[in-house]
N, C-alpha and C. Protein backbone atom coordinates (compact mmCIF):
# COMPACT_ATOMS: atom_id res chain seq x y z
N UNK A 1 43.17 57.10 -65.30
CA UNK A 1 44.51 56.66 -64.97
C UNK A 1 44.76 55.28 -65.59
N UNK A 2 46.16 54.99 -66.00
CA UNK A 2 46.35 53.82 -67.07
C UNK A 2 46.73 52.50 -65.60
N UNK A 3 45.74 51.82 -65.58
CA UNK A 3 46.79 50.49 -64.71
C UNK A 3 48.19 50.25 -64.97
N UNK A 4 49.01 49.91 -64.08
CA UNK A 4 50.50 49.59 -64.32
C UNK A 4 50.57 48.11 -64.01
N UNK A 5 49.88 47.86 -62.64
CA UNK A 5 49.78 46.96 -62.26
C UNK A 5 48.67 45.79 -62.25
N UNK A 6 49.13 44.36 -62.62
CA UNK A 6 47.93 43.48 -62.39
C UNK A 6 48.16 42.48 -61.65
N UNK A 7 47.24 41.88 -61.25
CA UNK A 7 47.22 40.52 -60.50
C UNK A 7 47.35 39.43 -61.70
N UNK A 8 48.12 38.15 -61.45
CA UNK A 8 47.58 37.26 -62.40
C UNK A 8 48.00 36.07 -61.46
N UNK A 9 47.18 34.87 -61.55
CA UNK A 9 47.14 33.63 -61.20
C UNK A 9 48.13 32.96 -61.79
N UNK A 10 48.62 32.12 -60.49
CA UNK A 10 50.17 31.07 -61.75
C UNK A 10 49.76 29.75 -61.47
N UNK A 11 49.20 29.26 -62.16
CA UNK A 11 49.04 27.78 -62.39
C UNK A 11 50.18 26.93 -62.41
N UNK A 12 50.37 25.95 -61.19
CA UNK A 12 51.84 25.51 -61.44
C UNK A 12 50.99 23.77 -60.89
N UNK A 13 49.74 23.31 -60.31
CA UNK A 13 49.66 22.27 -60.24
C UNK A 13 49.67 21.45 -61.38
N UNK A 14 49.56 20.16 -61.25
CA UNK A 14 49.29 19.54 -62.67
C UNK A 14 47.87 19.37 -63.39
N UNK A 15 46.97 19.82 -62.53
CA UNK A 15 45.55 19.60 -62.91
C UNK A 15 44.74 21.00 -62.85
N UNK A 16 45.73 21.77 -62.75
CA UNK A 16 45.13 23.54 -62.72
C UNK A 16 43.80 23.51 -62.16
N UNK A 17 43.81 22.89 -61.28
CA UNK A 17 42.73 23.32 -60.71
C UNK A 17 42.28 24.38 -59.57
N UNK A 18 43.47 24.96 -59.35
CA UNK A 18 43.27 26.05 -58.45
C UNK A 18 45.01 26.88 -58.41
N UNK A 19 45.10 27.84 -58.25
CA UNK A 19 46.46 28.64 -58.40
C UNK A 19 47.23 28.68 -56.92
N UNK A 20 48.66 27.97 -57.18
CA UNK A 20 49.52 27.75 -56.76
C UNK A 20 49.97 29.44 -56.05
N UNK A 21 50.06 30.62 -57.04
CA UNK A 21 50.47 31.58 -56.13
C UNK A 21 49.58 32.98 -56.90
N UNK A 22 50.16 33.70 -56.51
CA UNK A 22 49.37 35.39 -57.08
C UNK A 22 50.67 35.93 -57.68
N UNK A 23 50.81 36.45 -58.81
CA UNK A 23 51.91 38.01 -58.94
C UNK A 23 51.41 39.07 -59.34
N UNK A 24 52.19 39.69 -59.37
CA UNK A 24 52.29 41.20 -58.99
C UNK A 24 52.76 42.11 -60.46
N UNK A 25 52.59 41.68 -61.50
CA UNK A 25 53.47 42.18 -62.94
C UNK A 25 53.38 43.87 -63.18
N UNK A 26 54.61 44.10 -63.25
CA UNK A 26 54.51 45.62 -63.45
C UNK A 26 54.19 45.54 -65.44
N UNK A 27 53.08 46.48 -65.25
CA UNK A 27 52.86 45.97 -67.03
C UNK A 27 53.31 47.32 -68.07
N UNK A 28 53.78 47.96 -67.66
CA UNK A 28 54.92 48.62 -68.15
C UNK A 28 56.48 48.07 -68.72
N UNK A 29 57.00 47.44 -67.48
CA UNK A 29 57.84 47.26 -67.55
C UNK A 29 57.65 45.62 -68.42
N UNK A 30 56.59 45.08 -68.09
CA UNK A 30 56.28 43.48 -68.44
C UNK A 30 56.81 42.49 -66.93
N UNK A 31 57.45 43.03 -66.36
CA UNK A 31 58.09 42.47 -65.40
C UNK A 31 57.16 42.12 -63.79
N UNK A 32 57.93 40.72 -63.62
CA UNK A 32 56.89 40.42 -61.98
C UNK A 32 57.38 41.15 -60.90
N UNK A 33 57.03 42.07 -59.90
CA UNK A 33 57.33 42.94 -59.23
C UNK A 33 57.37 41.84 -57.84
N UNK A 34 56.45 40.97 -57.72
CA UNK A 34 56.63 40.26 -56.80
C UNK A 34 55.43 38.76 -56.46
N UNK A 35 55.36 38.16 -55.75
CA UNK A 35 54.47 36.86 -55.75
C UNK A 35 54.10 36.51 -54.48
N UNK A 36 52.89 36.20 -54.37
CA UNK A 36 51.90 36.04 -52.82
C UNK A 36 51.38 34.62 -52.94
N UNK A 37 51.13 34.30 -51.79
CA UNK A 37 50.40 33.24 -51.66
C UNK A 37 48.59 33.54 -51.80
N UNK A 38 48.49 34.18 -51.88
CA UNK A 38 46.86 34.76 -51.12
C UNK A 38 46.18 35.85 -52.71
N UNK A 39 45.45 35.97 -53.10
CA UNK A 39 45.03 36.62 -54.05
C UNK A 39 44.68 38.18 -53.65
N UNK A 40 44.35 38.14 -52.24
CA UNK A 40 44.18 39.29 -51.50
C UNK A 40 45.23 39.94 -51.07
N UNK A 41 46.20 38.99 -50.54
CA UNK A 41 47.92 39.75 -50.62
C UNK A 41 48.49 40.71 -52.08
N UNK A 42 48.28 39.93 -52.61
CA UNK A 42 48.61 40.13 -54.13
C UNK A 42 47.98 41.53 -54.39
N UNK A 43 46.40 41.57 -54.61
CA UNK A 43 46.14 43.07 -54.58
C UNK A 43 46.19 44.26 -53.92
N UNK A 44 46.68 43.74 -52.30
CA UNK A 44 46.79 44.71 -51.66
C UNK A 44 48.33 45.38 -52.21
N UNK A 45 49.21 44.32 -52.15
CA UNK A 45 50.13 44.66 -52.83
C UNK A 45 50.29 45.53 -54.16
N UNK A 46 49.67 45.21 -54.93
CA UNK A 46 49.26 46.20 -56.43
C UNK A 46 48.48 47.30 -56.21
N UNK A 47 47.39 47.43 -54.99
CA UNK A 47 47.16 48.44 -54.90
C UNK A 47 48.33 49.57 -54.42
N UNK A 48 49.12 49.29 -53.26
CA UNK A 48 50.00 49.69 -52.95
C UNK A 48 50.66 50.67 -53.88
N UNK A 49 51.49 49.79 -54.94
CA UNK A 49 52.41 50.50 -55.54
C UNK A 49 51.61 50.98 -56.86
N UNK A 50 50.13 50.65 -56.90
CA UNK A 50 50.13 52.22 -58.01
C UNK A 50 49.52 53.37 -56.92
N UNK A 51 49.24 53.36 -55.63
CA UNK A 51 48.91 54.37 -55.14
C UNK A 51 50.85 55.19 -54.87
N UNK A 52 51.56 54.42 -55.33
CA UNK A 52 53.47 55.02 -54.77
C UNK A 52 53.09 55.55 -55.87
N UNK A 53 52.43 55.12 -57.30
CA UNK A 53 52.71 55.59 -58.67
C UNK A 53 52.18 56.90 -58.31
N UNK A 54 51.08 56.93 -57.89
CA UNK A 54 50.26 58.30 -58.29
C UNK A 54 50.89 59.20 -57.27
N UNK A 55 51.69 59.28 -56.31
CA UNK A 55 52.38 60.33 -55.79
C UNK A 55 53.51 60.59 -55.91
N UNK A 56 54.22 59.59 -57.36
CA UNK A 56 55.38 60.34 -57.83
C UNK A 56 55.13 60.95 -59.25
């Protein structure tokens, strides 16, 4: 099965030393589907919607 979805880290401090938030990028579309505070939010979230993928 092709991933649709990834997690990626957004570096928004000034010293990147640790990530400000999580998203959610649909990589199909290229587009951010949505943004977490938590890295674990974030994947539960991506897991989510490719398990919506695989039952449509």
């Amino acid at each position: 099965m092709i991933q649709r979805y990834e997690v990626r880290a957004v570096y928004t401090y000034p010293d990147k030393s640790h990530p400000q938030d999580w998203e959610v990028v649909d990589l199909h579309r290229n587009d951010i589907v949505s943004v977490h505070k938590t890295r674990e939010e974030a994947n539960a979230a991506a897991a989510d919607l490719e398990e919506h993928e695989v039952h449509h």
